[in-house]
N, C-alpha and C. Protein backbone atom coordinates (compact mmCIF):
# COMPACT_ATOMS: atom_id res chain seq x y z
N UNK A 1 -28.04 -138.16 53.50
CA UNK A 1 -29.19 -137.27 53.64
C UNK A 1 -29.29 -136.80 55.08
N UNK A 2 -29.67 -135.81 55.05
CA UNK A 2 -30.29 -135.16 56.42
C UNK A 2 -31.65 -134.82 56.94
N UNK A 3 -31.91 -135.50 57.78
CA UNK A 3 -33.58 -135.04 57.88
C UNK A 3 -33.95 -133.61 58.72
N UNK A 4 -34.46 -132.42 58.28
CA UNK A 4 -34.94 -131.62 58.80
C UNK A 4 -35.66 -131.61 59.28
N UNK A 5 -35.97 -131.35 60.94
CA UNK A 5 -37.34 -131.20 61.99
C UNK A 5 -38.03 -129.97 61.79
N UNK A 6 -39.04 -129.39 61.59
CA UNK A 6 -39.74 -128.19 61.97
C UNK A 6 -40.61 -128.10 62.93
N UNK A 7 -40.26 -126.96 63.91
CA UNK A 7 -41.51 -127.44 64.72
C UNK A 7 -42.15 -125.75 64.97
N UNK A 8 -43.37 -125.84 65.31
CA UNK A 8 -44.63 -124.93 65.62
C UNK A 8 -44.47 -124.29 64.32
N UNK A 9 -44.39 -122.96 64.16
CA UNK A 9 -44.69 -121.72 63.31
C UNK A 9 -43.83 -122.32 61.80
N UNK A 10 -42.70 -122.71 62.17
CA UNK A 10 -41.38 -123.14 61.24
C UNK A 10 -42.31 -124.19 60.55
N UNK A 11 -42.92 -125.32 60.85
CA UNK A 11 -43.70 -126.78 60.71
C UNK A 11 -44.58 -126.04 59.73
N UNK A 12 -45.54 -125.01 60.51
CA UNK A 12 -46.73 -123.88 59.40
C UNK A 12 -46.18 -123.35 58.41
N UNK A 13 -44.74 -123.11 58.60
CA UNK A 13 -44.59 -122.28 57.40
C UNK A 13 -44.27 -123.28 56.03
N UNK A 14 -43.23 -124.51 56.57
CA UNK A 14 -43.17 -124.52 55.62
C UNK A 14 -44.04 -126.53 54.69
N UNK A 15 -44.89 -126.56 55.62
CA UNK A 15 -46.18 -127.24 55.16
C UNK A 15 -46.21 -128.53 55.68
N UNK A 16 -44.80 -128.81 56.41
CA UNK A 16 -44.65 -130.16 56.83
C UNK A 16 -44.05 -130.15 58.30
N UNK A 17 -43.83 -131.01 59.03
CA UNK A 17 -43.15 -130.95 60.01
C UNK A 17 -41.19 -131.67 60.02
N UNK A 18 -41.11 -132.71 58.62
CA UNK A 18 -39.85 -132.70 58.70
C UNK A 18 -40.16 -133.47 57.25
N UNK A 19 -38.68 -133.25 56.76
CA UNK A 19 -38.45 -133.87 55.43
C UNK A 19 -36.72 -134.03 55.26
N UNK A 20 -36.50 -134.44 54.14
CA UNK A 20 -35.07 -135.17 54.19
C UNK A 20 -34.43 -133.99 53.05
N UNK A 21 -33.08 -133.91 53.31
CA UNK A 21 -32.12 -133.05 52.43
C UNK A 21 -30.82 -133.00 52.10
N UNK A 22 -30.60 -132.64 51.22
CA UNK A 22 -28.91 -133.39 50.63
C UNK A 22 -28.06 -131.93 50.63
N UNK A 23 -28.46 -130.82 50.76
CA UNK A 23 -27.43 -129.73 50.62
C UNK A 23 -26.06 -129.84 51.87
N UNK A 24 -25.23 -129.43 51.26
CA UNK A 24 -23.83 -129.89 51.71
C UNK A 24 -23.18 -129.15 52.91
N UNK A 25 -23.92 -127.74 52.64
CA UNK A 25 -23.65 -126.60 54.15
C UNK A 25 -25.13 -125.93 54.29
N UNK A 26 -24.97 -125.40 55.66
CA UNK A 26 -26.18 -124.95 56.13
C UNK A 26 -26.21 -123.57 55.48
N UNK A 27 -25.51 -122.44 55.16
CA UNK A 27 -25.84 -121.92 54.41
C UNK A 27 -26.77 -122.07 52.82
N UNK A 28 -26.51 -123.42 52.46
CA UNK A 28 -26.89 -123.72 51.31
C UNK A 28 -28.41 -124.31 51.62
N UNK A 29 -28.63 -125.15 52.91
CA UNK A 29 -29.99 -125.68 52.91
C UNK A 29 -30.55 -124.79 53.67
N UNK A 30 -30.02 -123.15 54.37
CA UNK A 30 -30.97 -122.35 54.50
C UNK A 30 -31.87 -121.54 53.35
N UNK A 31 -30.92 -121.35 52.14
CA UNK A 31 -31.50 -120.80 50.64
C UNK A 31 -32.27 -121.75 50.16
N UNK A 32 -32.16 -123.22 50.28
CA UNK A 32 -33.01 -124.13 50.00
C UNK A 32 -34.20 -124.30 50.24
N UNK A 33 -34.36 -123.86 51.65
CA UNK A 33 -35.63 -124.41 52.00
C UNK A 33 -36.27 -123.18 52.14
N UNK A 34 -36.25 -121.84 51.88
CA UNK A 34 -36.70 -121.07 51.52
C UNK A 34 -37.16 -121.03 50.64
N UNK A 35 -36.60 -121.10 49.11
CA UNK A 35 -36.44 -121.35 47.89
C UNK A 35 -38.16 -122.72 48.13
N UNK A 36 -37.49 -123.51 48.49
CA UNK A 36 -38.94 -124.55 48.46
C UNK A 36 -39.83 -124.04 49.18
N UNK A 37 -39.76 -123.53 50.02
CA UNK A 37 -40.83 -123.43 51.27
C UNK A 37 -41.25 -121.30 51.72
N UNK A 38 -41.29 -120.87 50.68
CA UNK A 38 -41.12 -119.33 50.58
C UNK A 38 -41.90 -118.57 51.69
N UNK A 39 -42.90 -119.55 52.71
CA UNK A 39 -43.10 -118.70 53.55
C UNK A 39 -42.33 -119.01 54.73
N UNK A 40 -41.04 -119.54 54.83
CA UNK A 40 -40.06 -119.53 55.56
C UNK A 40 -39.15 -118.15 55.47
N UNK A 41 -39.35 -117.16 54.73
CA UNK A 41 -38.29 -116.20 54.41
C UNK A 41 -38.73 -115.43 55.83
N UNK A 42 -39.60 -115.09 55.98
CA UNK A 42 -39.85 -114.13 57.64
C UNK A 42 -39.30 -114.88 58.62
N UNK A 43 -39.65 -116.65 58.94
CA UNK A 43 -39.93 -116.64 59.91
C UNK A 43 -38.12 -117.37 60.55
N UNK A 44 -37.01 -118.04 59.37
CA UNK A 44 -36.10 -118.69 59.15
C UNK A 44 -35.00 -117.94 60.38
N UNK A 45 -34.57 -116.20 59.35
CA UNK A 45 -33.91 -116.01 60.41
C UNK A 45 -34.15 -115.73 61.97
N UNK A 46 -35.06 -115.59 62.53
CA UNK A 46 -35.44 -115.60 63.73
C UNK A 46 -35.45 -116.86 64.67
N UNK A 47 -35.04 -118.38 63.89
CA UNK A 47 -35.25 -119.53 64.60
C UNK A 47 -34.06 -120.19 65.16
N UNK A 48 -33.63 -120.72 65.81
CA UNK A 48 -32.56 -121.39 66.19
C UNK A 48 -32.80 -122.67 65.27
N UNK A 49 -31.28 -123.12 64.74
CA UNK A 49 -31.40 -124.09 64.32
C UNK A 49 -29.99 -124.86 64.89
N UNK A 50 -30.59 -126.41 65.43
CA UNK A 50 -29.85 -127.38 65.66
C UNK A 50 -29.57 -127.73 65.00
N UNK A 51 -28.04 -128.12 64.92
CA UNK A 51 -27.62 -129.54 64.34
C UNK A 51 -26.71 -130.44 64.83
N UNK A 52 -27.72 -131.48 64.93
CA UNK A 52 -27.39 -132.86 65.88
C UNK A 52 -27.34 -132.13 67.27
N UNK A 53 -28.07 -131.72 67.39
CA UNK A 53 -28.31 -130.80 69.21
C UNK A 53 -27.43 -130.01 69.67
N UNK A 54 -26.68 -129.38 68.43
CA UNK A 54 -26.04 -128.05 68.82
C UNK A 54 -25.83 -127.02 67.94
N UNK A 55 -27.02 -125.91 69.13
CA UNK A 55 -27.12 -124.62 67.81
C UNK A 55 -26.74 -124.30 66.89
N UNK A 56 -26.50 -123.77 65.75
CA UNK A 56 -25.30 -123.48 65.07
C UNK A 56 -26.05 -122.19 63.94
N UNK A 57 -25.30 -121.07 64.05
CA UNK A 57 -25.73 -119.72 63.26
C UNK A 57 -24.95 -119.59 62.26
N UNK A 58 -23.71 -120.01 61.79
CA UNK A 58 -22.75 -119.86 61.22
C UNK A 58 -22.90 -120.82 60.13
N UNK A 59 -22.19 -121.01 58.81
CA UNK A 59 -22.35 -121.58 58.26
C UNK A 59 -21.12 -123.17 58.24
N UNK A 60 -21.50 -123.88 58.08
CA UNK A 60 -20.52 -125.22 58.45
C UNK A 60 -21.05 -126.13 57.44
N UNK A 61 -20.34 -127.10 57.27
CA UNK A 61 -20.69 -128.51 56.33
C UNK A 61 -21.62 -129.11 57.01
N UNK A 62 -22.64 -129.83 56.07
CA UNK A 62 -23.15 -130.92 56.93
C UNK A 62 -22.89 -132.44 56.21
N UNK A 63 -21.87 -132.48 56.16
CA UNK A 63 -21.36 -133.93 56.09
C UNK A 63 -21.47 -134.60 56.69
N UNK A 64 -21.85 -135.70 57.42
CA UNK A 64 -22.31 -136.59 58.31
C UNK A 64 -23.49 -136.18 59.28
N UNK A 65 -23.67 -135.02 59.12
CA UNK A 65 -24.64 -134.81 59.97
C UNK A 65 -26.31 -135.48 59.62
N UNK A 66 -26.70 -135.75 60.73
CA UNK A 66 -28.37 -136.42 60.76
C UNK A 66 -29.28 -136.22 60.71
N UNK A 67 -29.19 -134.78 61.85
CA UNK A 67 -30.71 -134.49 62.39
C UNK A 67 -30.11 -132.46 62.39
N UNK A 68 -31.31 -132.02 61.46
CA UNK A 68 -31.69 -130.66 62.07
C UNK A 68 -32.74 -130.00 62.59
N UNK A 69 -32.79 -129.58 63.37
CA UNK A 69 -34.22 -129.02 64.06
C UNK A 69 -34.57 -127.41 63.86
N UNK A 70 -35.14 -127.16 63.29
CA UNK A 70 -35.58 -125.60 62.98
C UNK A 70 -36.52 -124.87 64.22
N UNK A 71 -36.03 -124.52 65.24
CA UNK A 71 -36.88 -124.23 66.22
C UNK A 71 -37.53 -122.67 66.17
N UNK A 72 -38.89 -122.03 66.09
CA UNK A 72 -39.28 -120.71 66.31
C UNK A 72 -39.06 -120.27 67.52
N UNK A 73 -39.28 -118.87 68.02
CA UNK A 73 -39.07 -118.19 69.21
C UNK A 73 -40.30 -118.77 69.80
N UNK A 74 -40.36 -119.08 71.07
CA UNK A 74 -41.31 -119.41 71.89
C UNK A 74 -41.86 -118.38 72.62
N UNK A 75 -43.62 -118.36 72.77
CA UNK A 75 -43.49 -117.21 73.40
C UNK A 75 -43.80 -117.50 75.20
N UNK A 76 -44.01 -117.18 76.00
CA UNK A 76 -44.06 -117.27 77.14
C UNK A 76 -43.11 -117.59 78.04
N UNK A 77 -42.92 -118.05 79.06
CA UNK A 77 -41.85 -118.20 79.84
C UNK A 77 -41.91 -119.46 81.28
């Protein structure tokens, strides 16, 4: 399993701040958690998402992987 982090807007959207997930590539647990969490469809592609603390936009396995973090755009500087 993999536990997903959400944090700020990502956390609002999709009702929790982290929960656990078995999809096999990140393409697949990005349709997922949309699919569960439908007011993620605006805010998903706009977020960086970690895995295991390194970005990743592309789609890859997550076979062993642990930890993902769904981060929103921050605003200020």
């Amino acid at each position: 399993m993999t536990r997903v982090r959400y944090f700020a807007a990502a956390a609002e959207a999709a009702g929790t701040d982290a929960e656990e997930r078995t999809e096999p590539t990140l393409a697949g647990l990005r349709a997922a958690v949309v699919f569960d969490h439908p007011a993620l469809a605006d805010i998903l592609p706009r977020c960086a998402v970690m895995v295991d603390g390194v970005r990743s936009d592309d789609d890859r396995s997550l076979d062993g992987v642990e930890l993902i973090d769904v981060l929103p755009p921050f605003a200020g500087g």
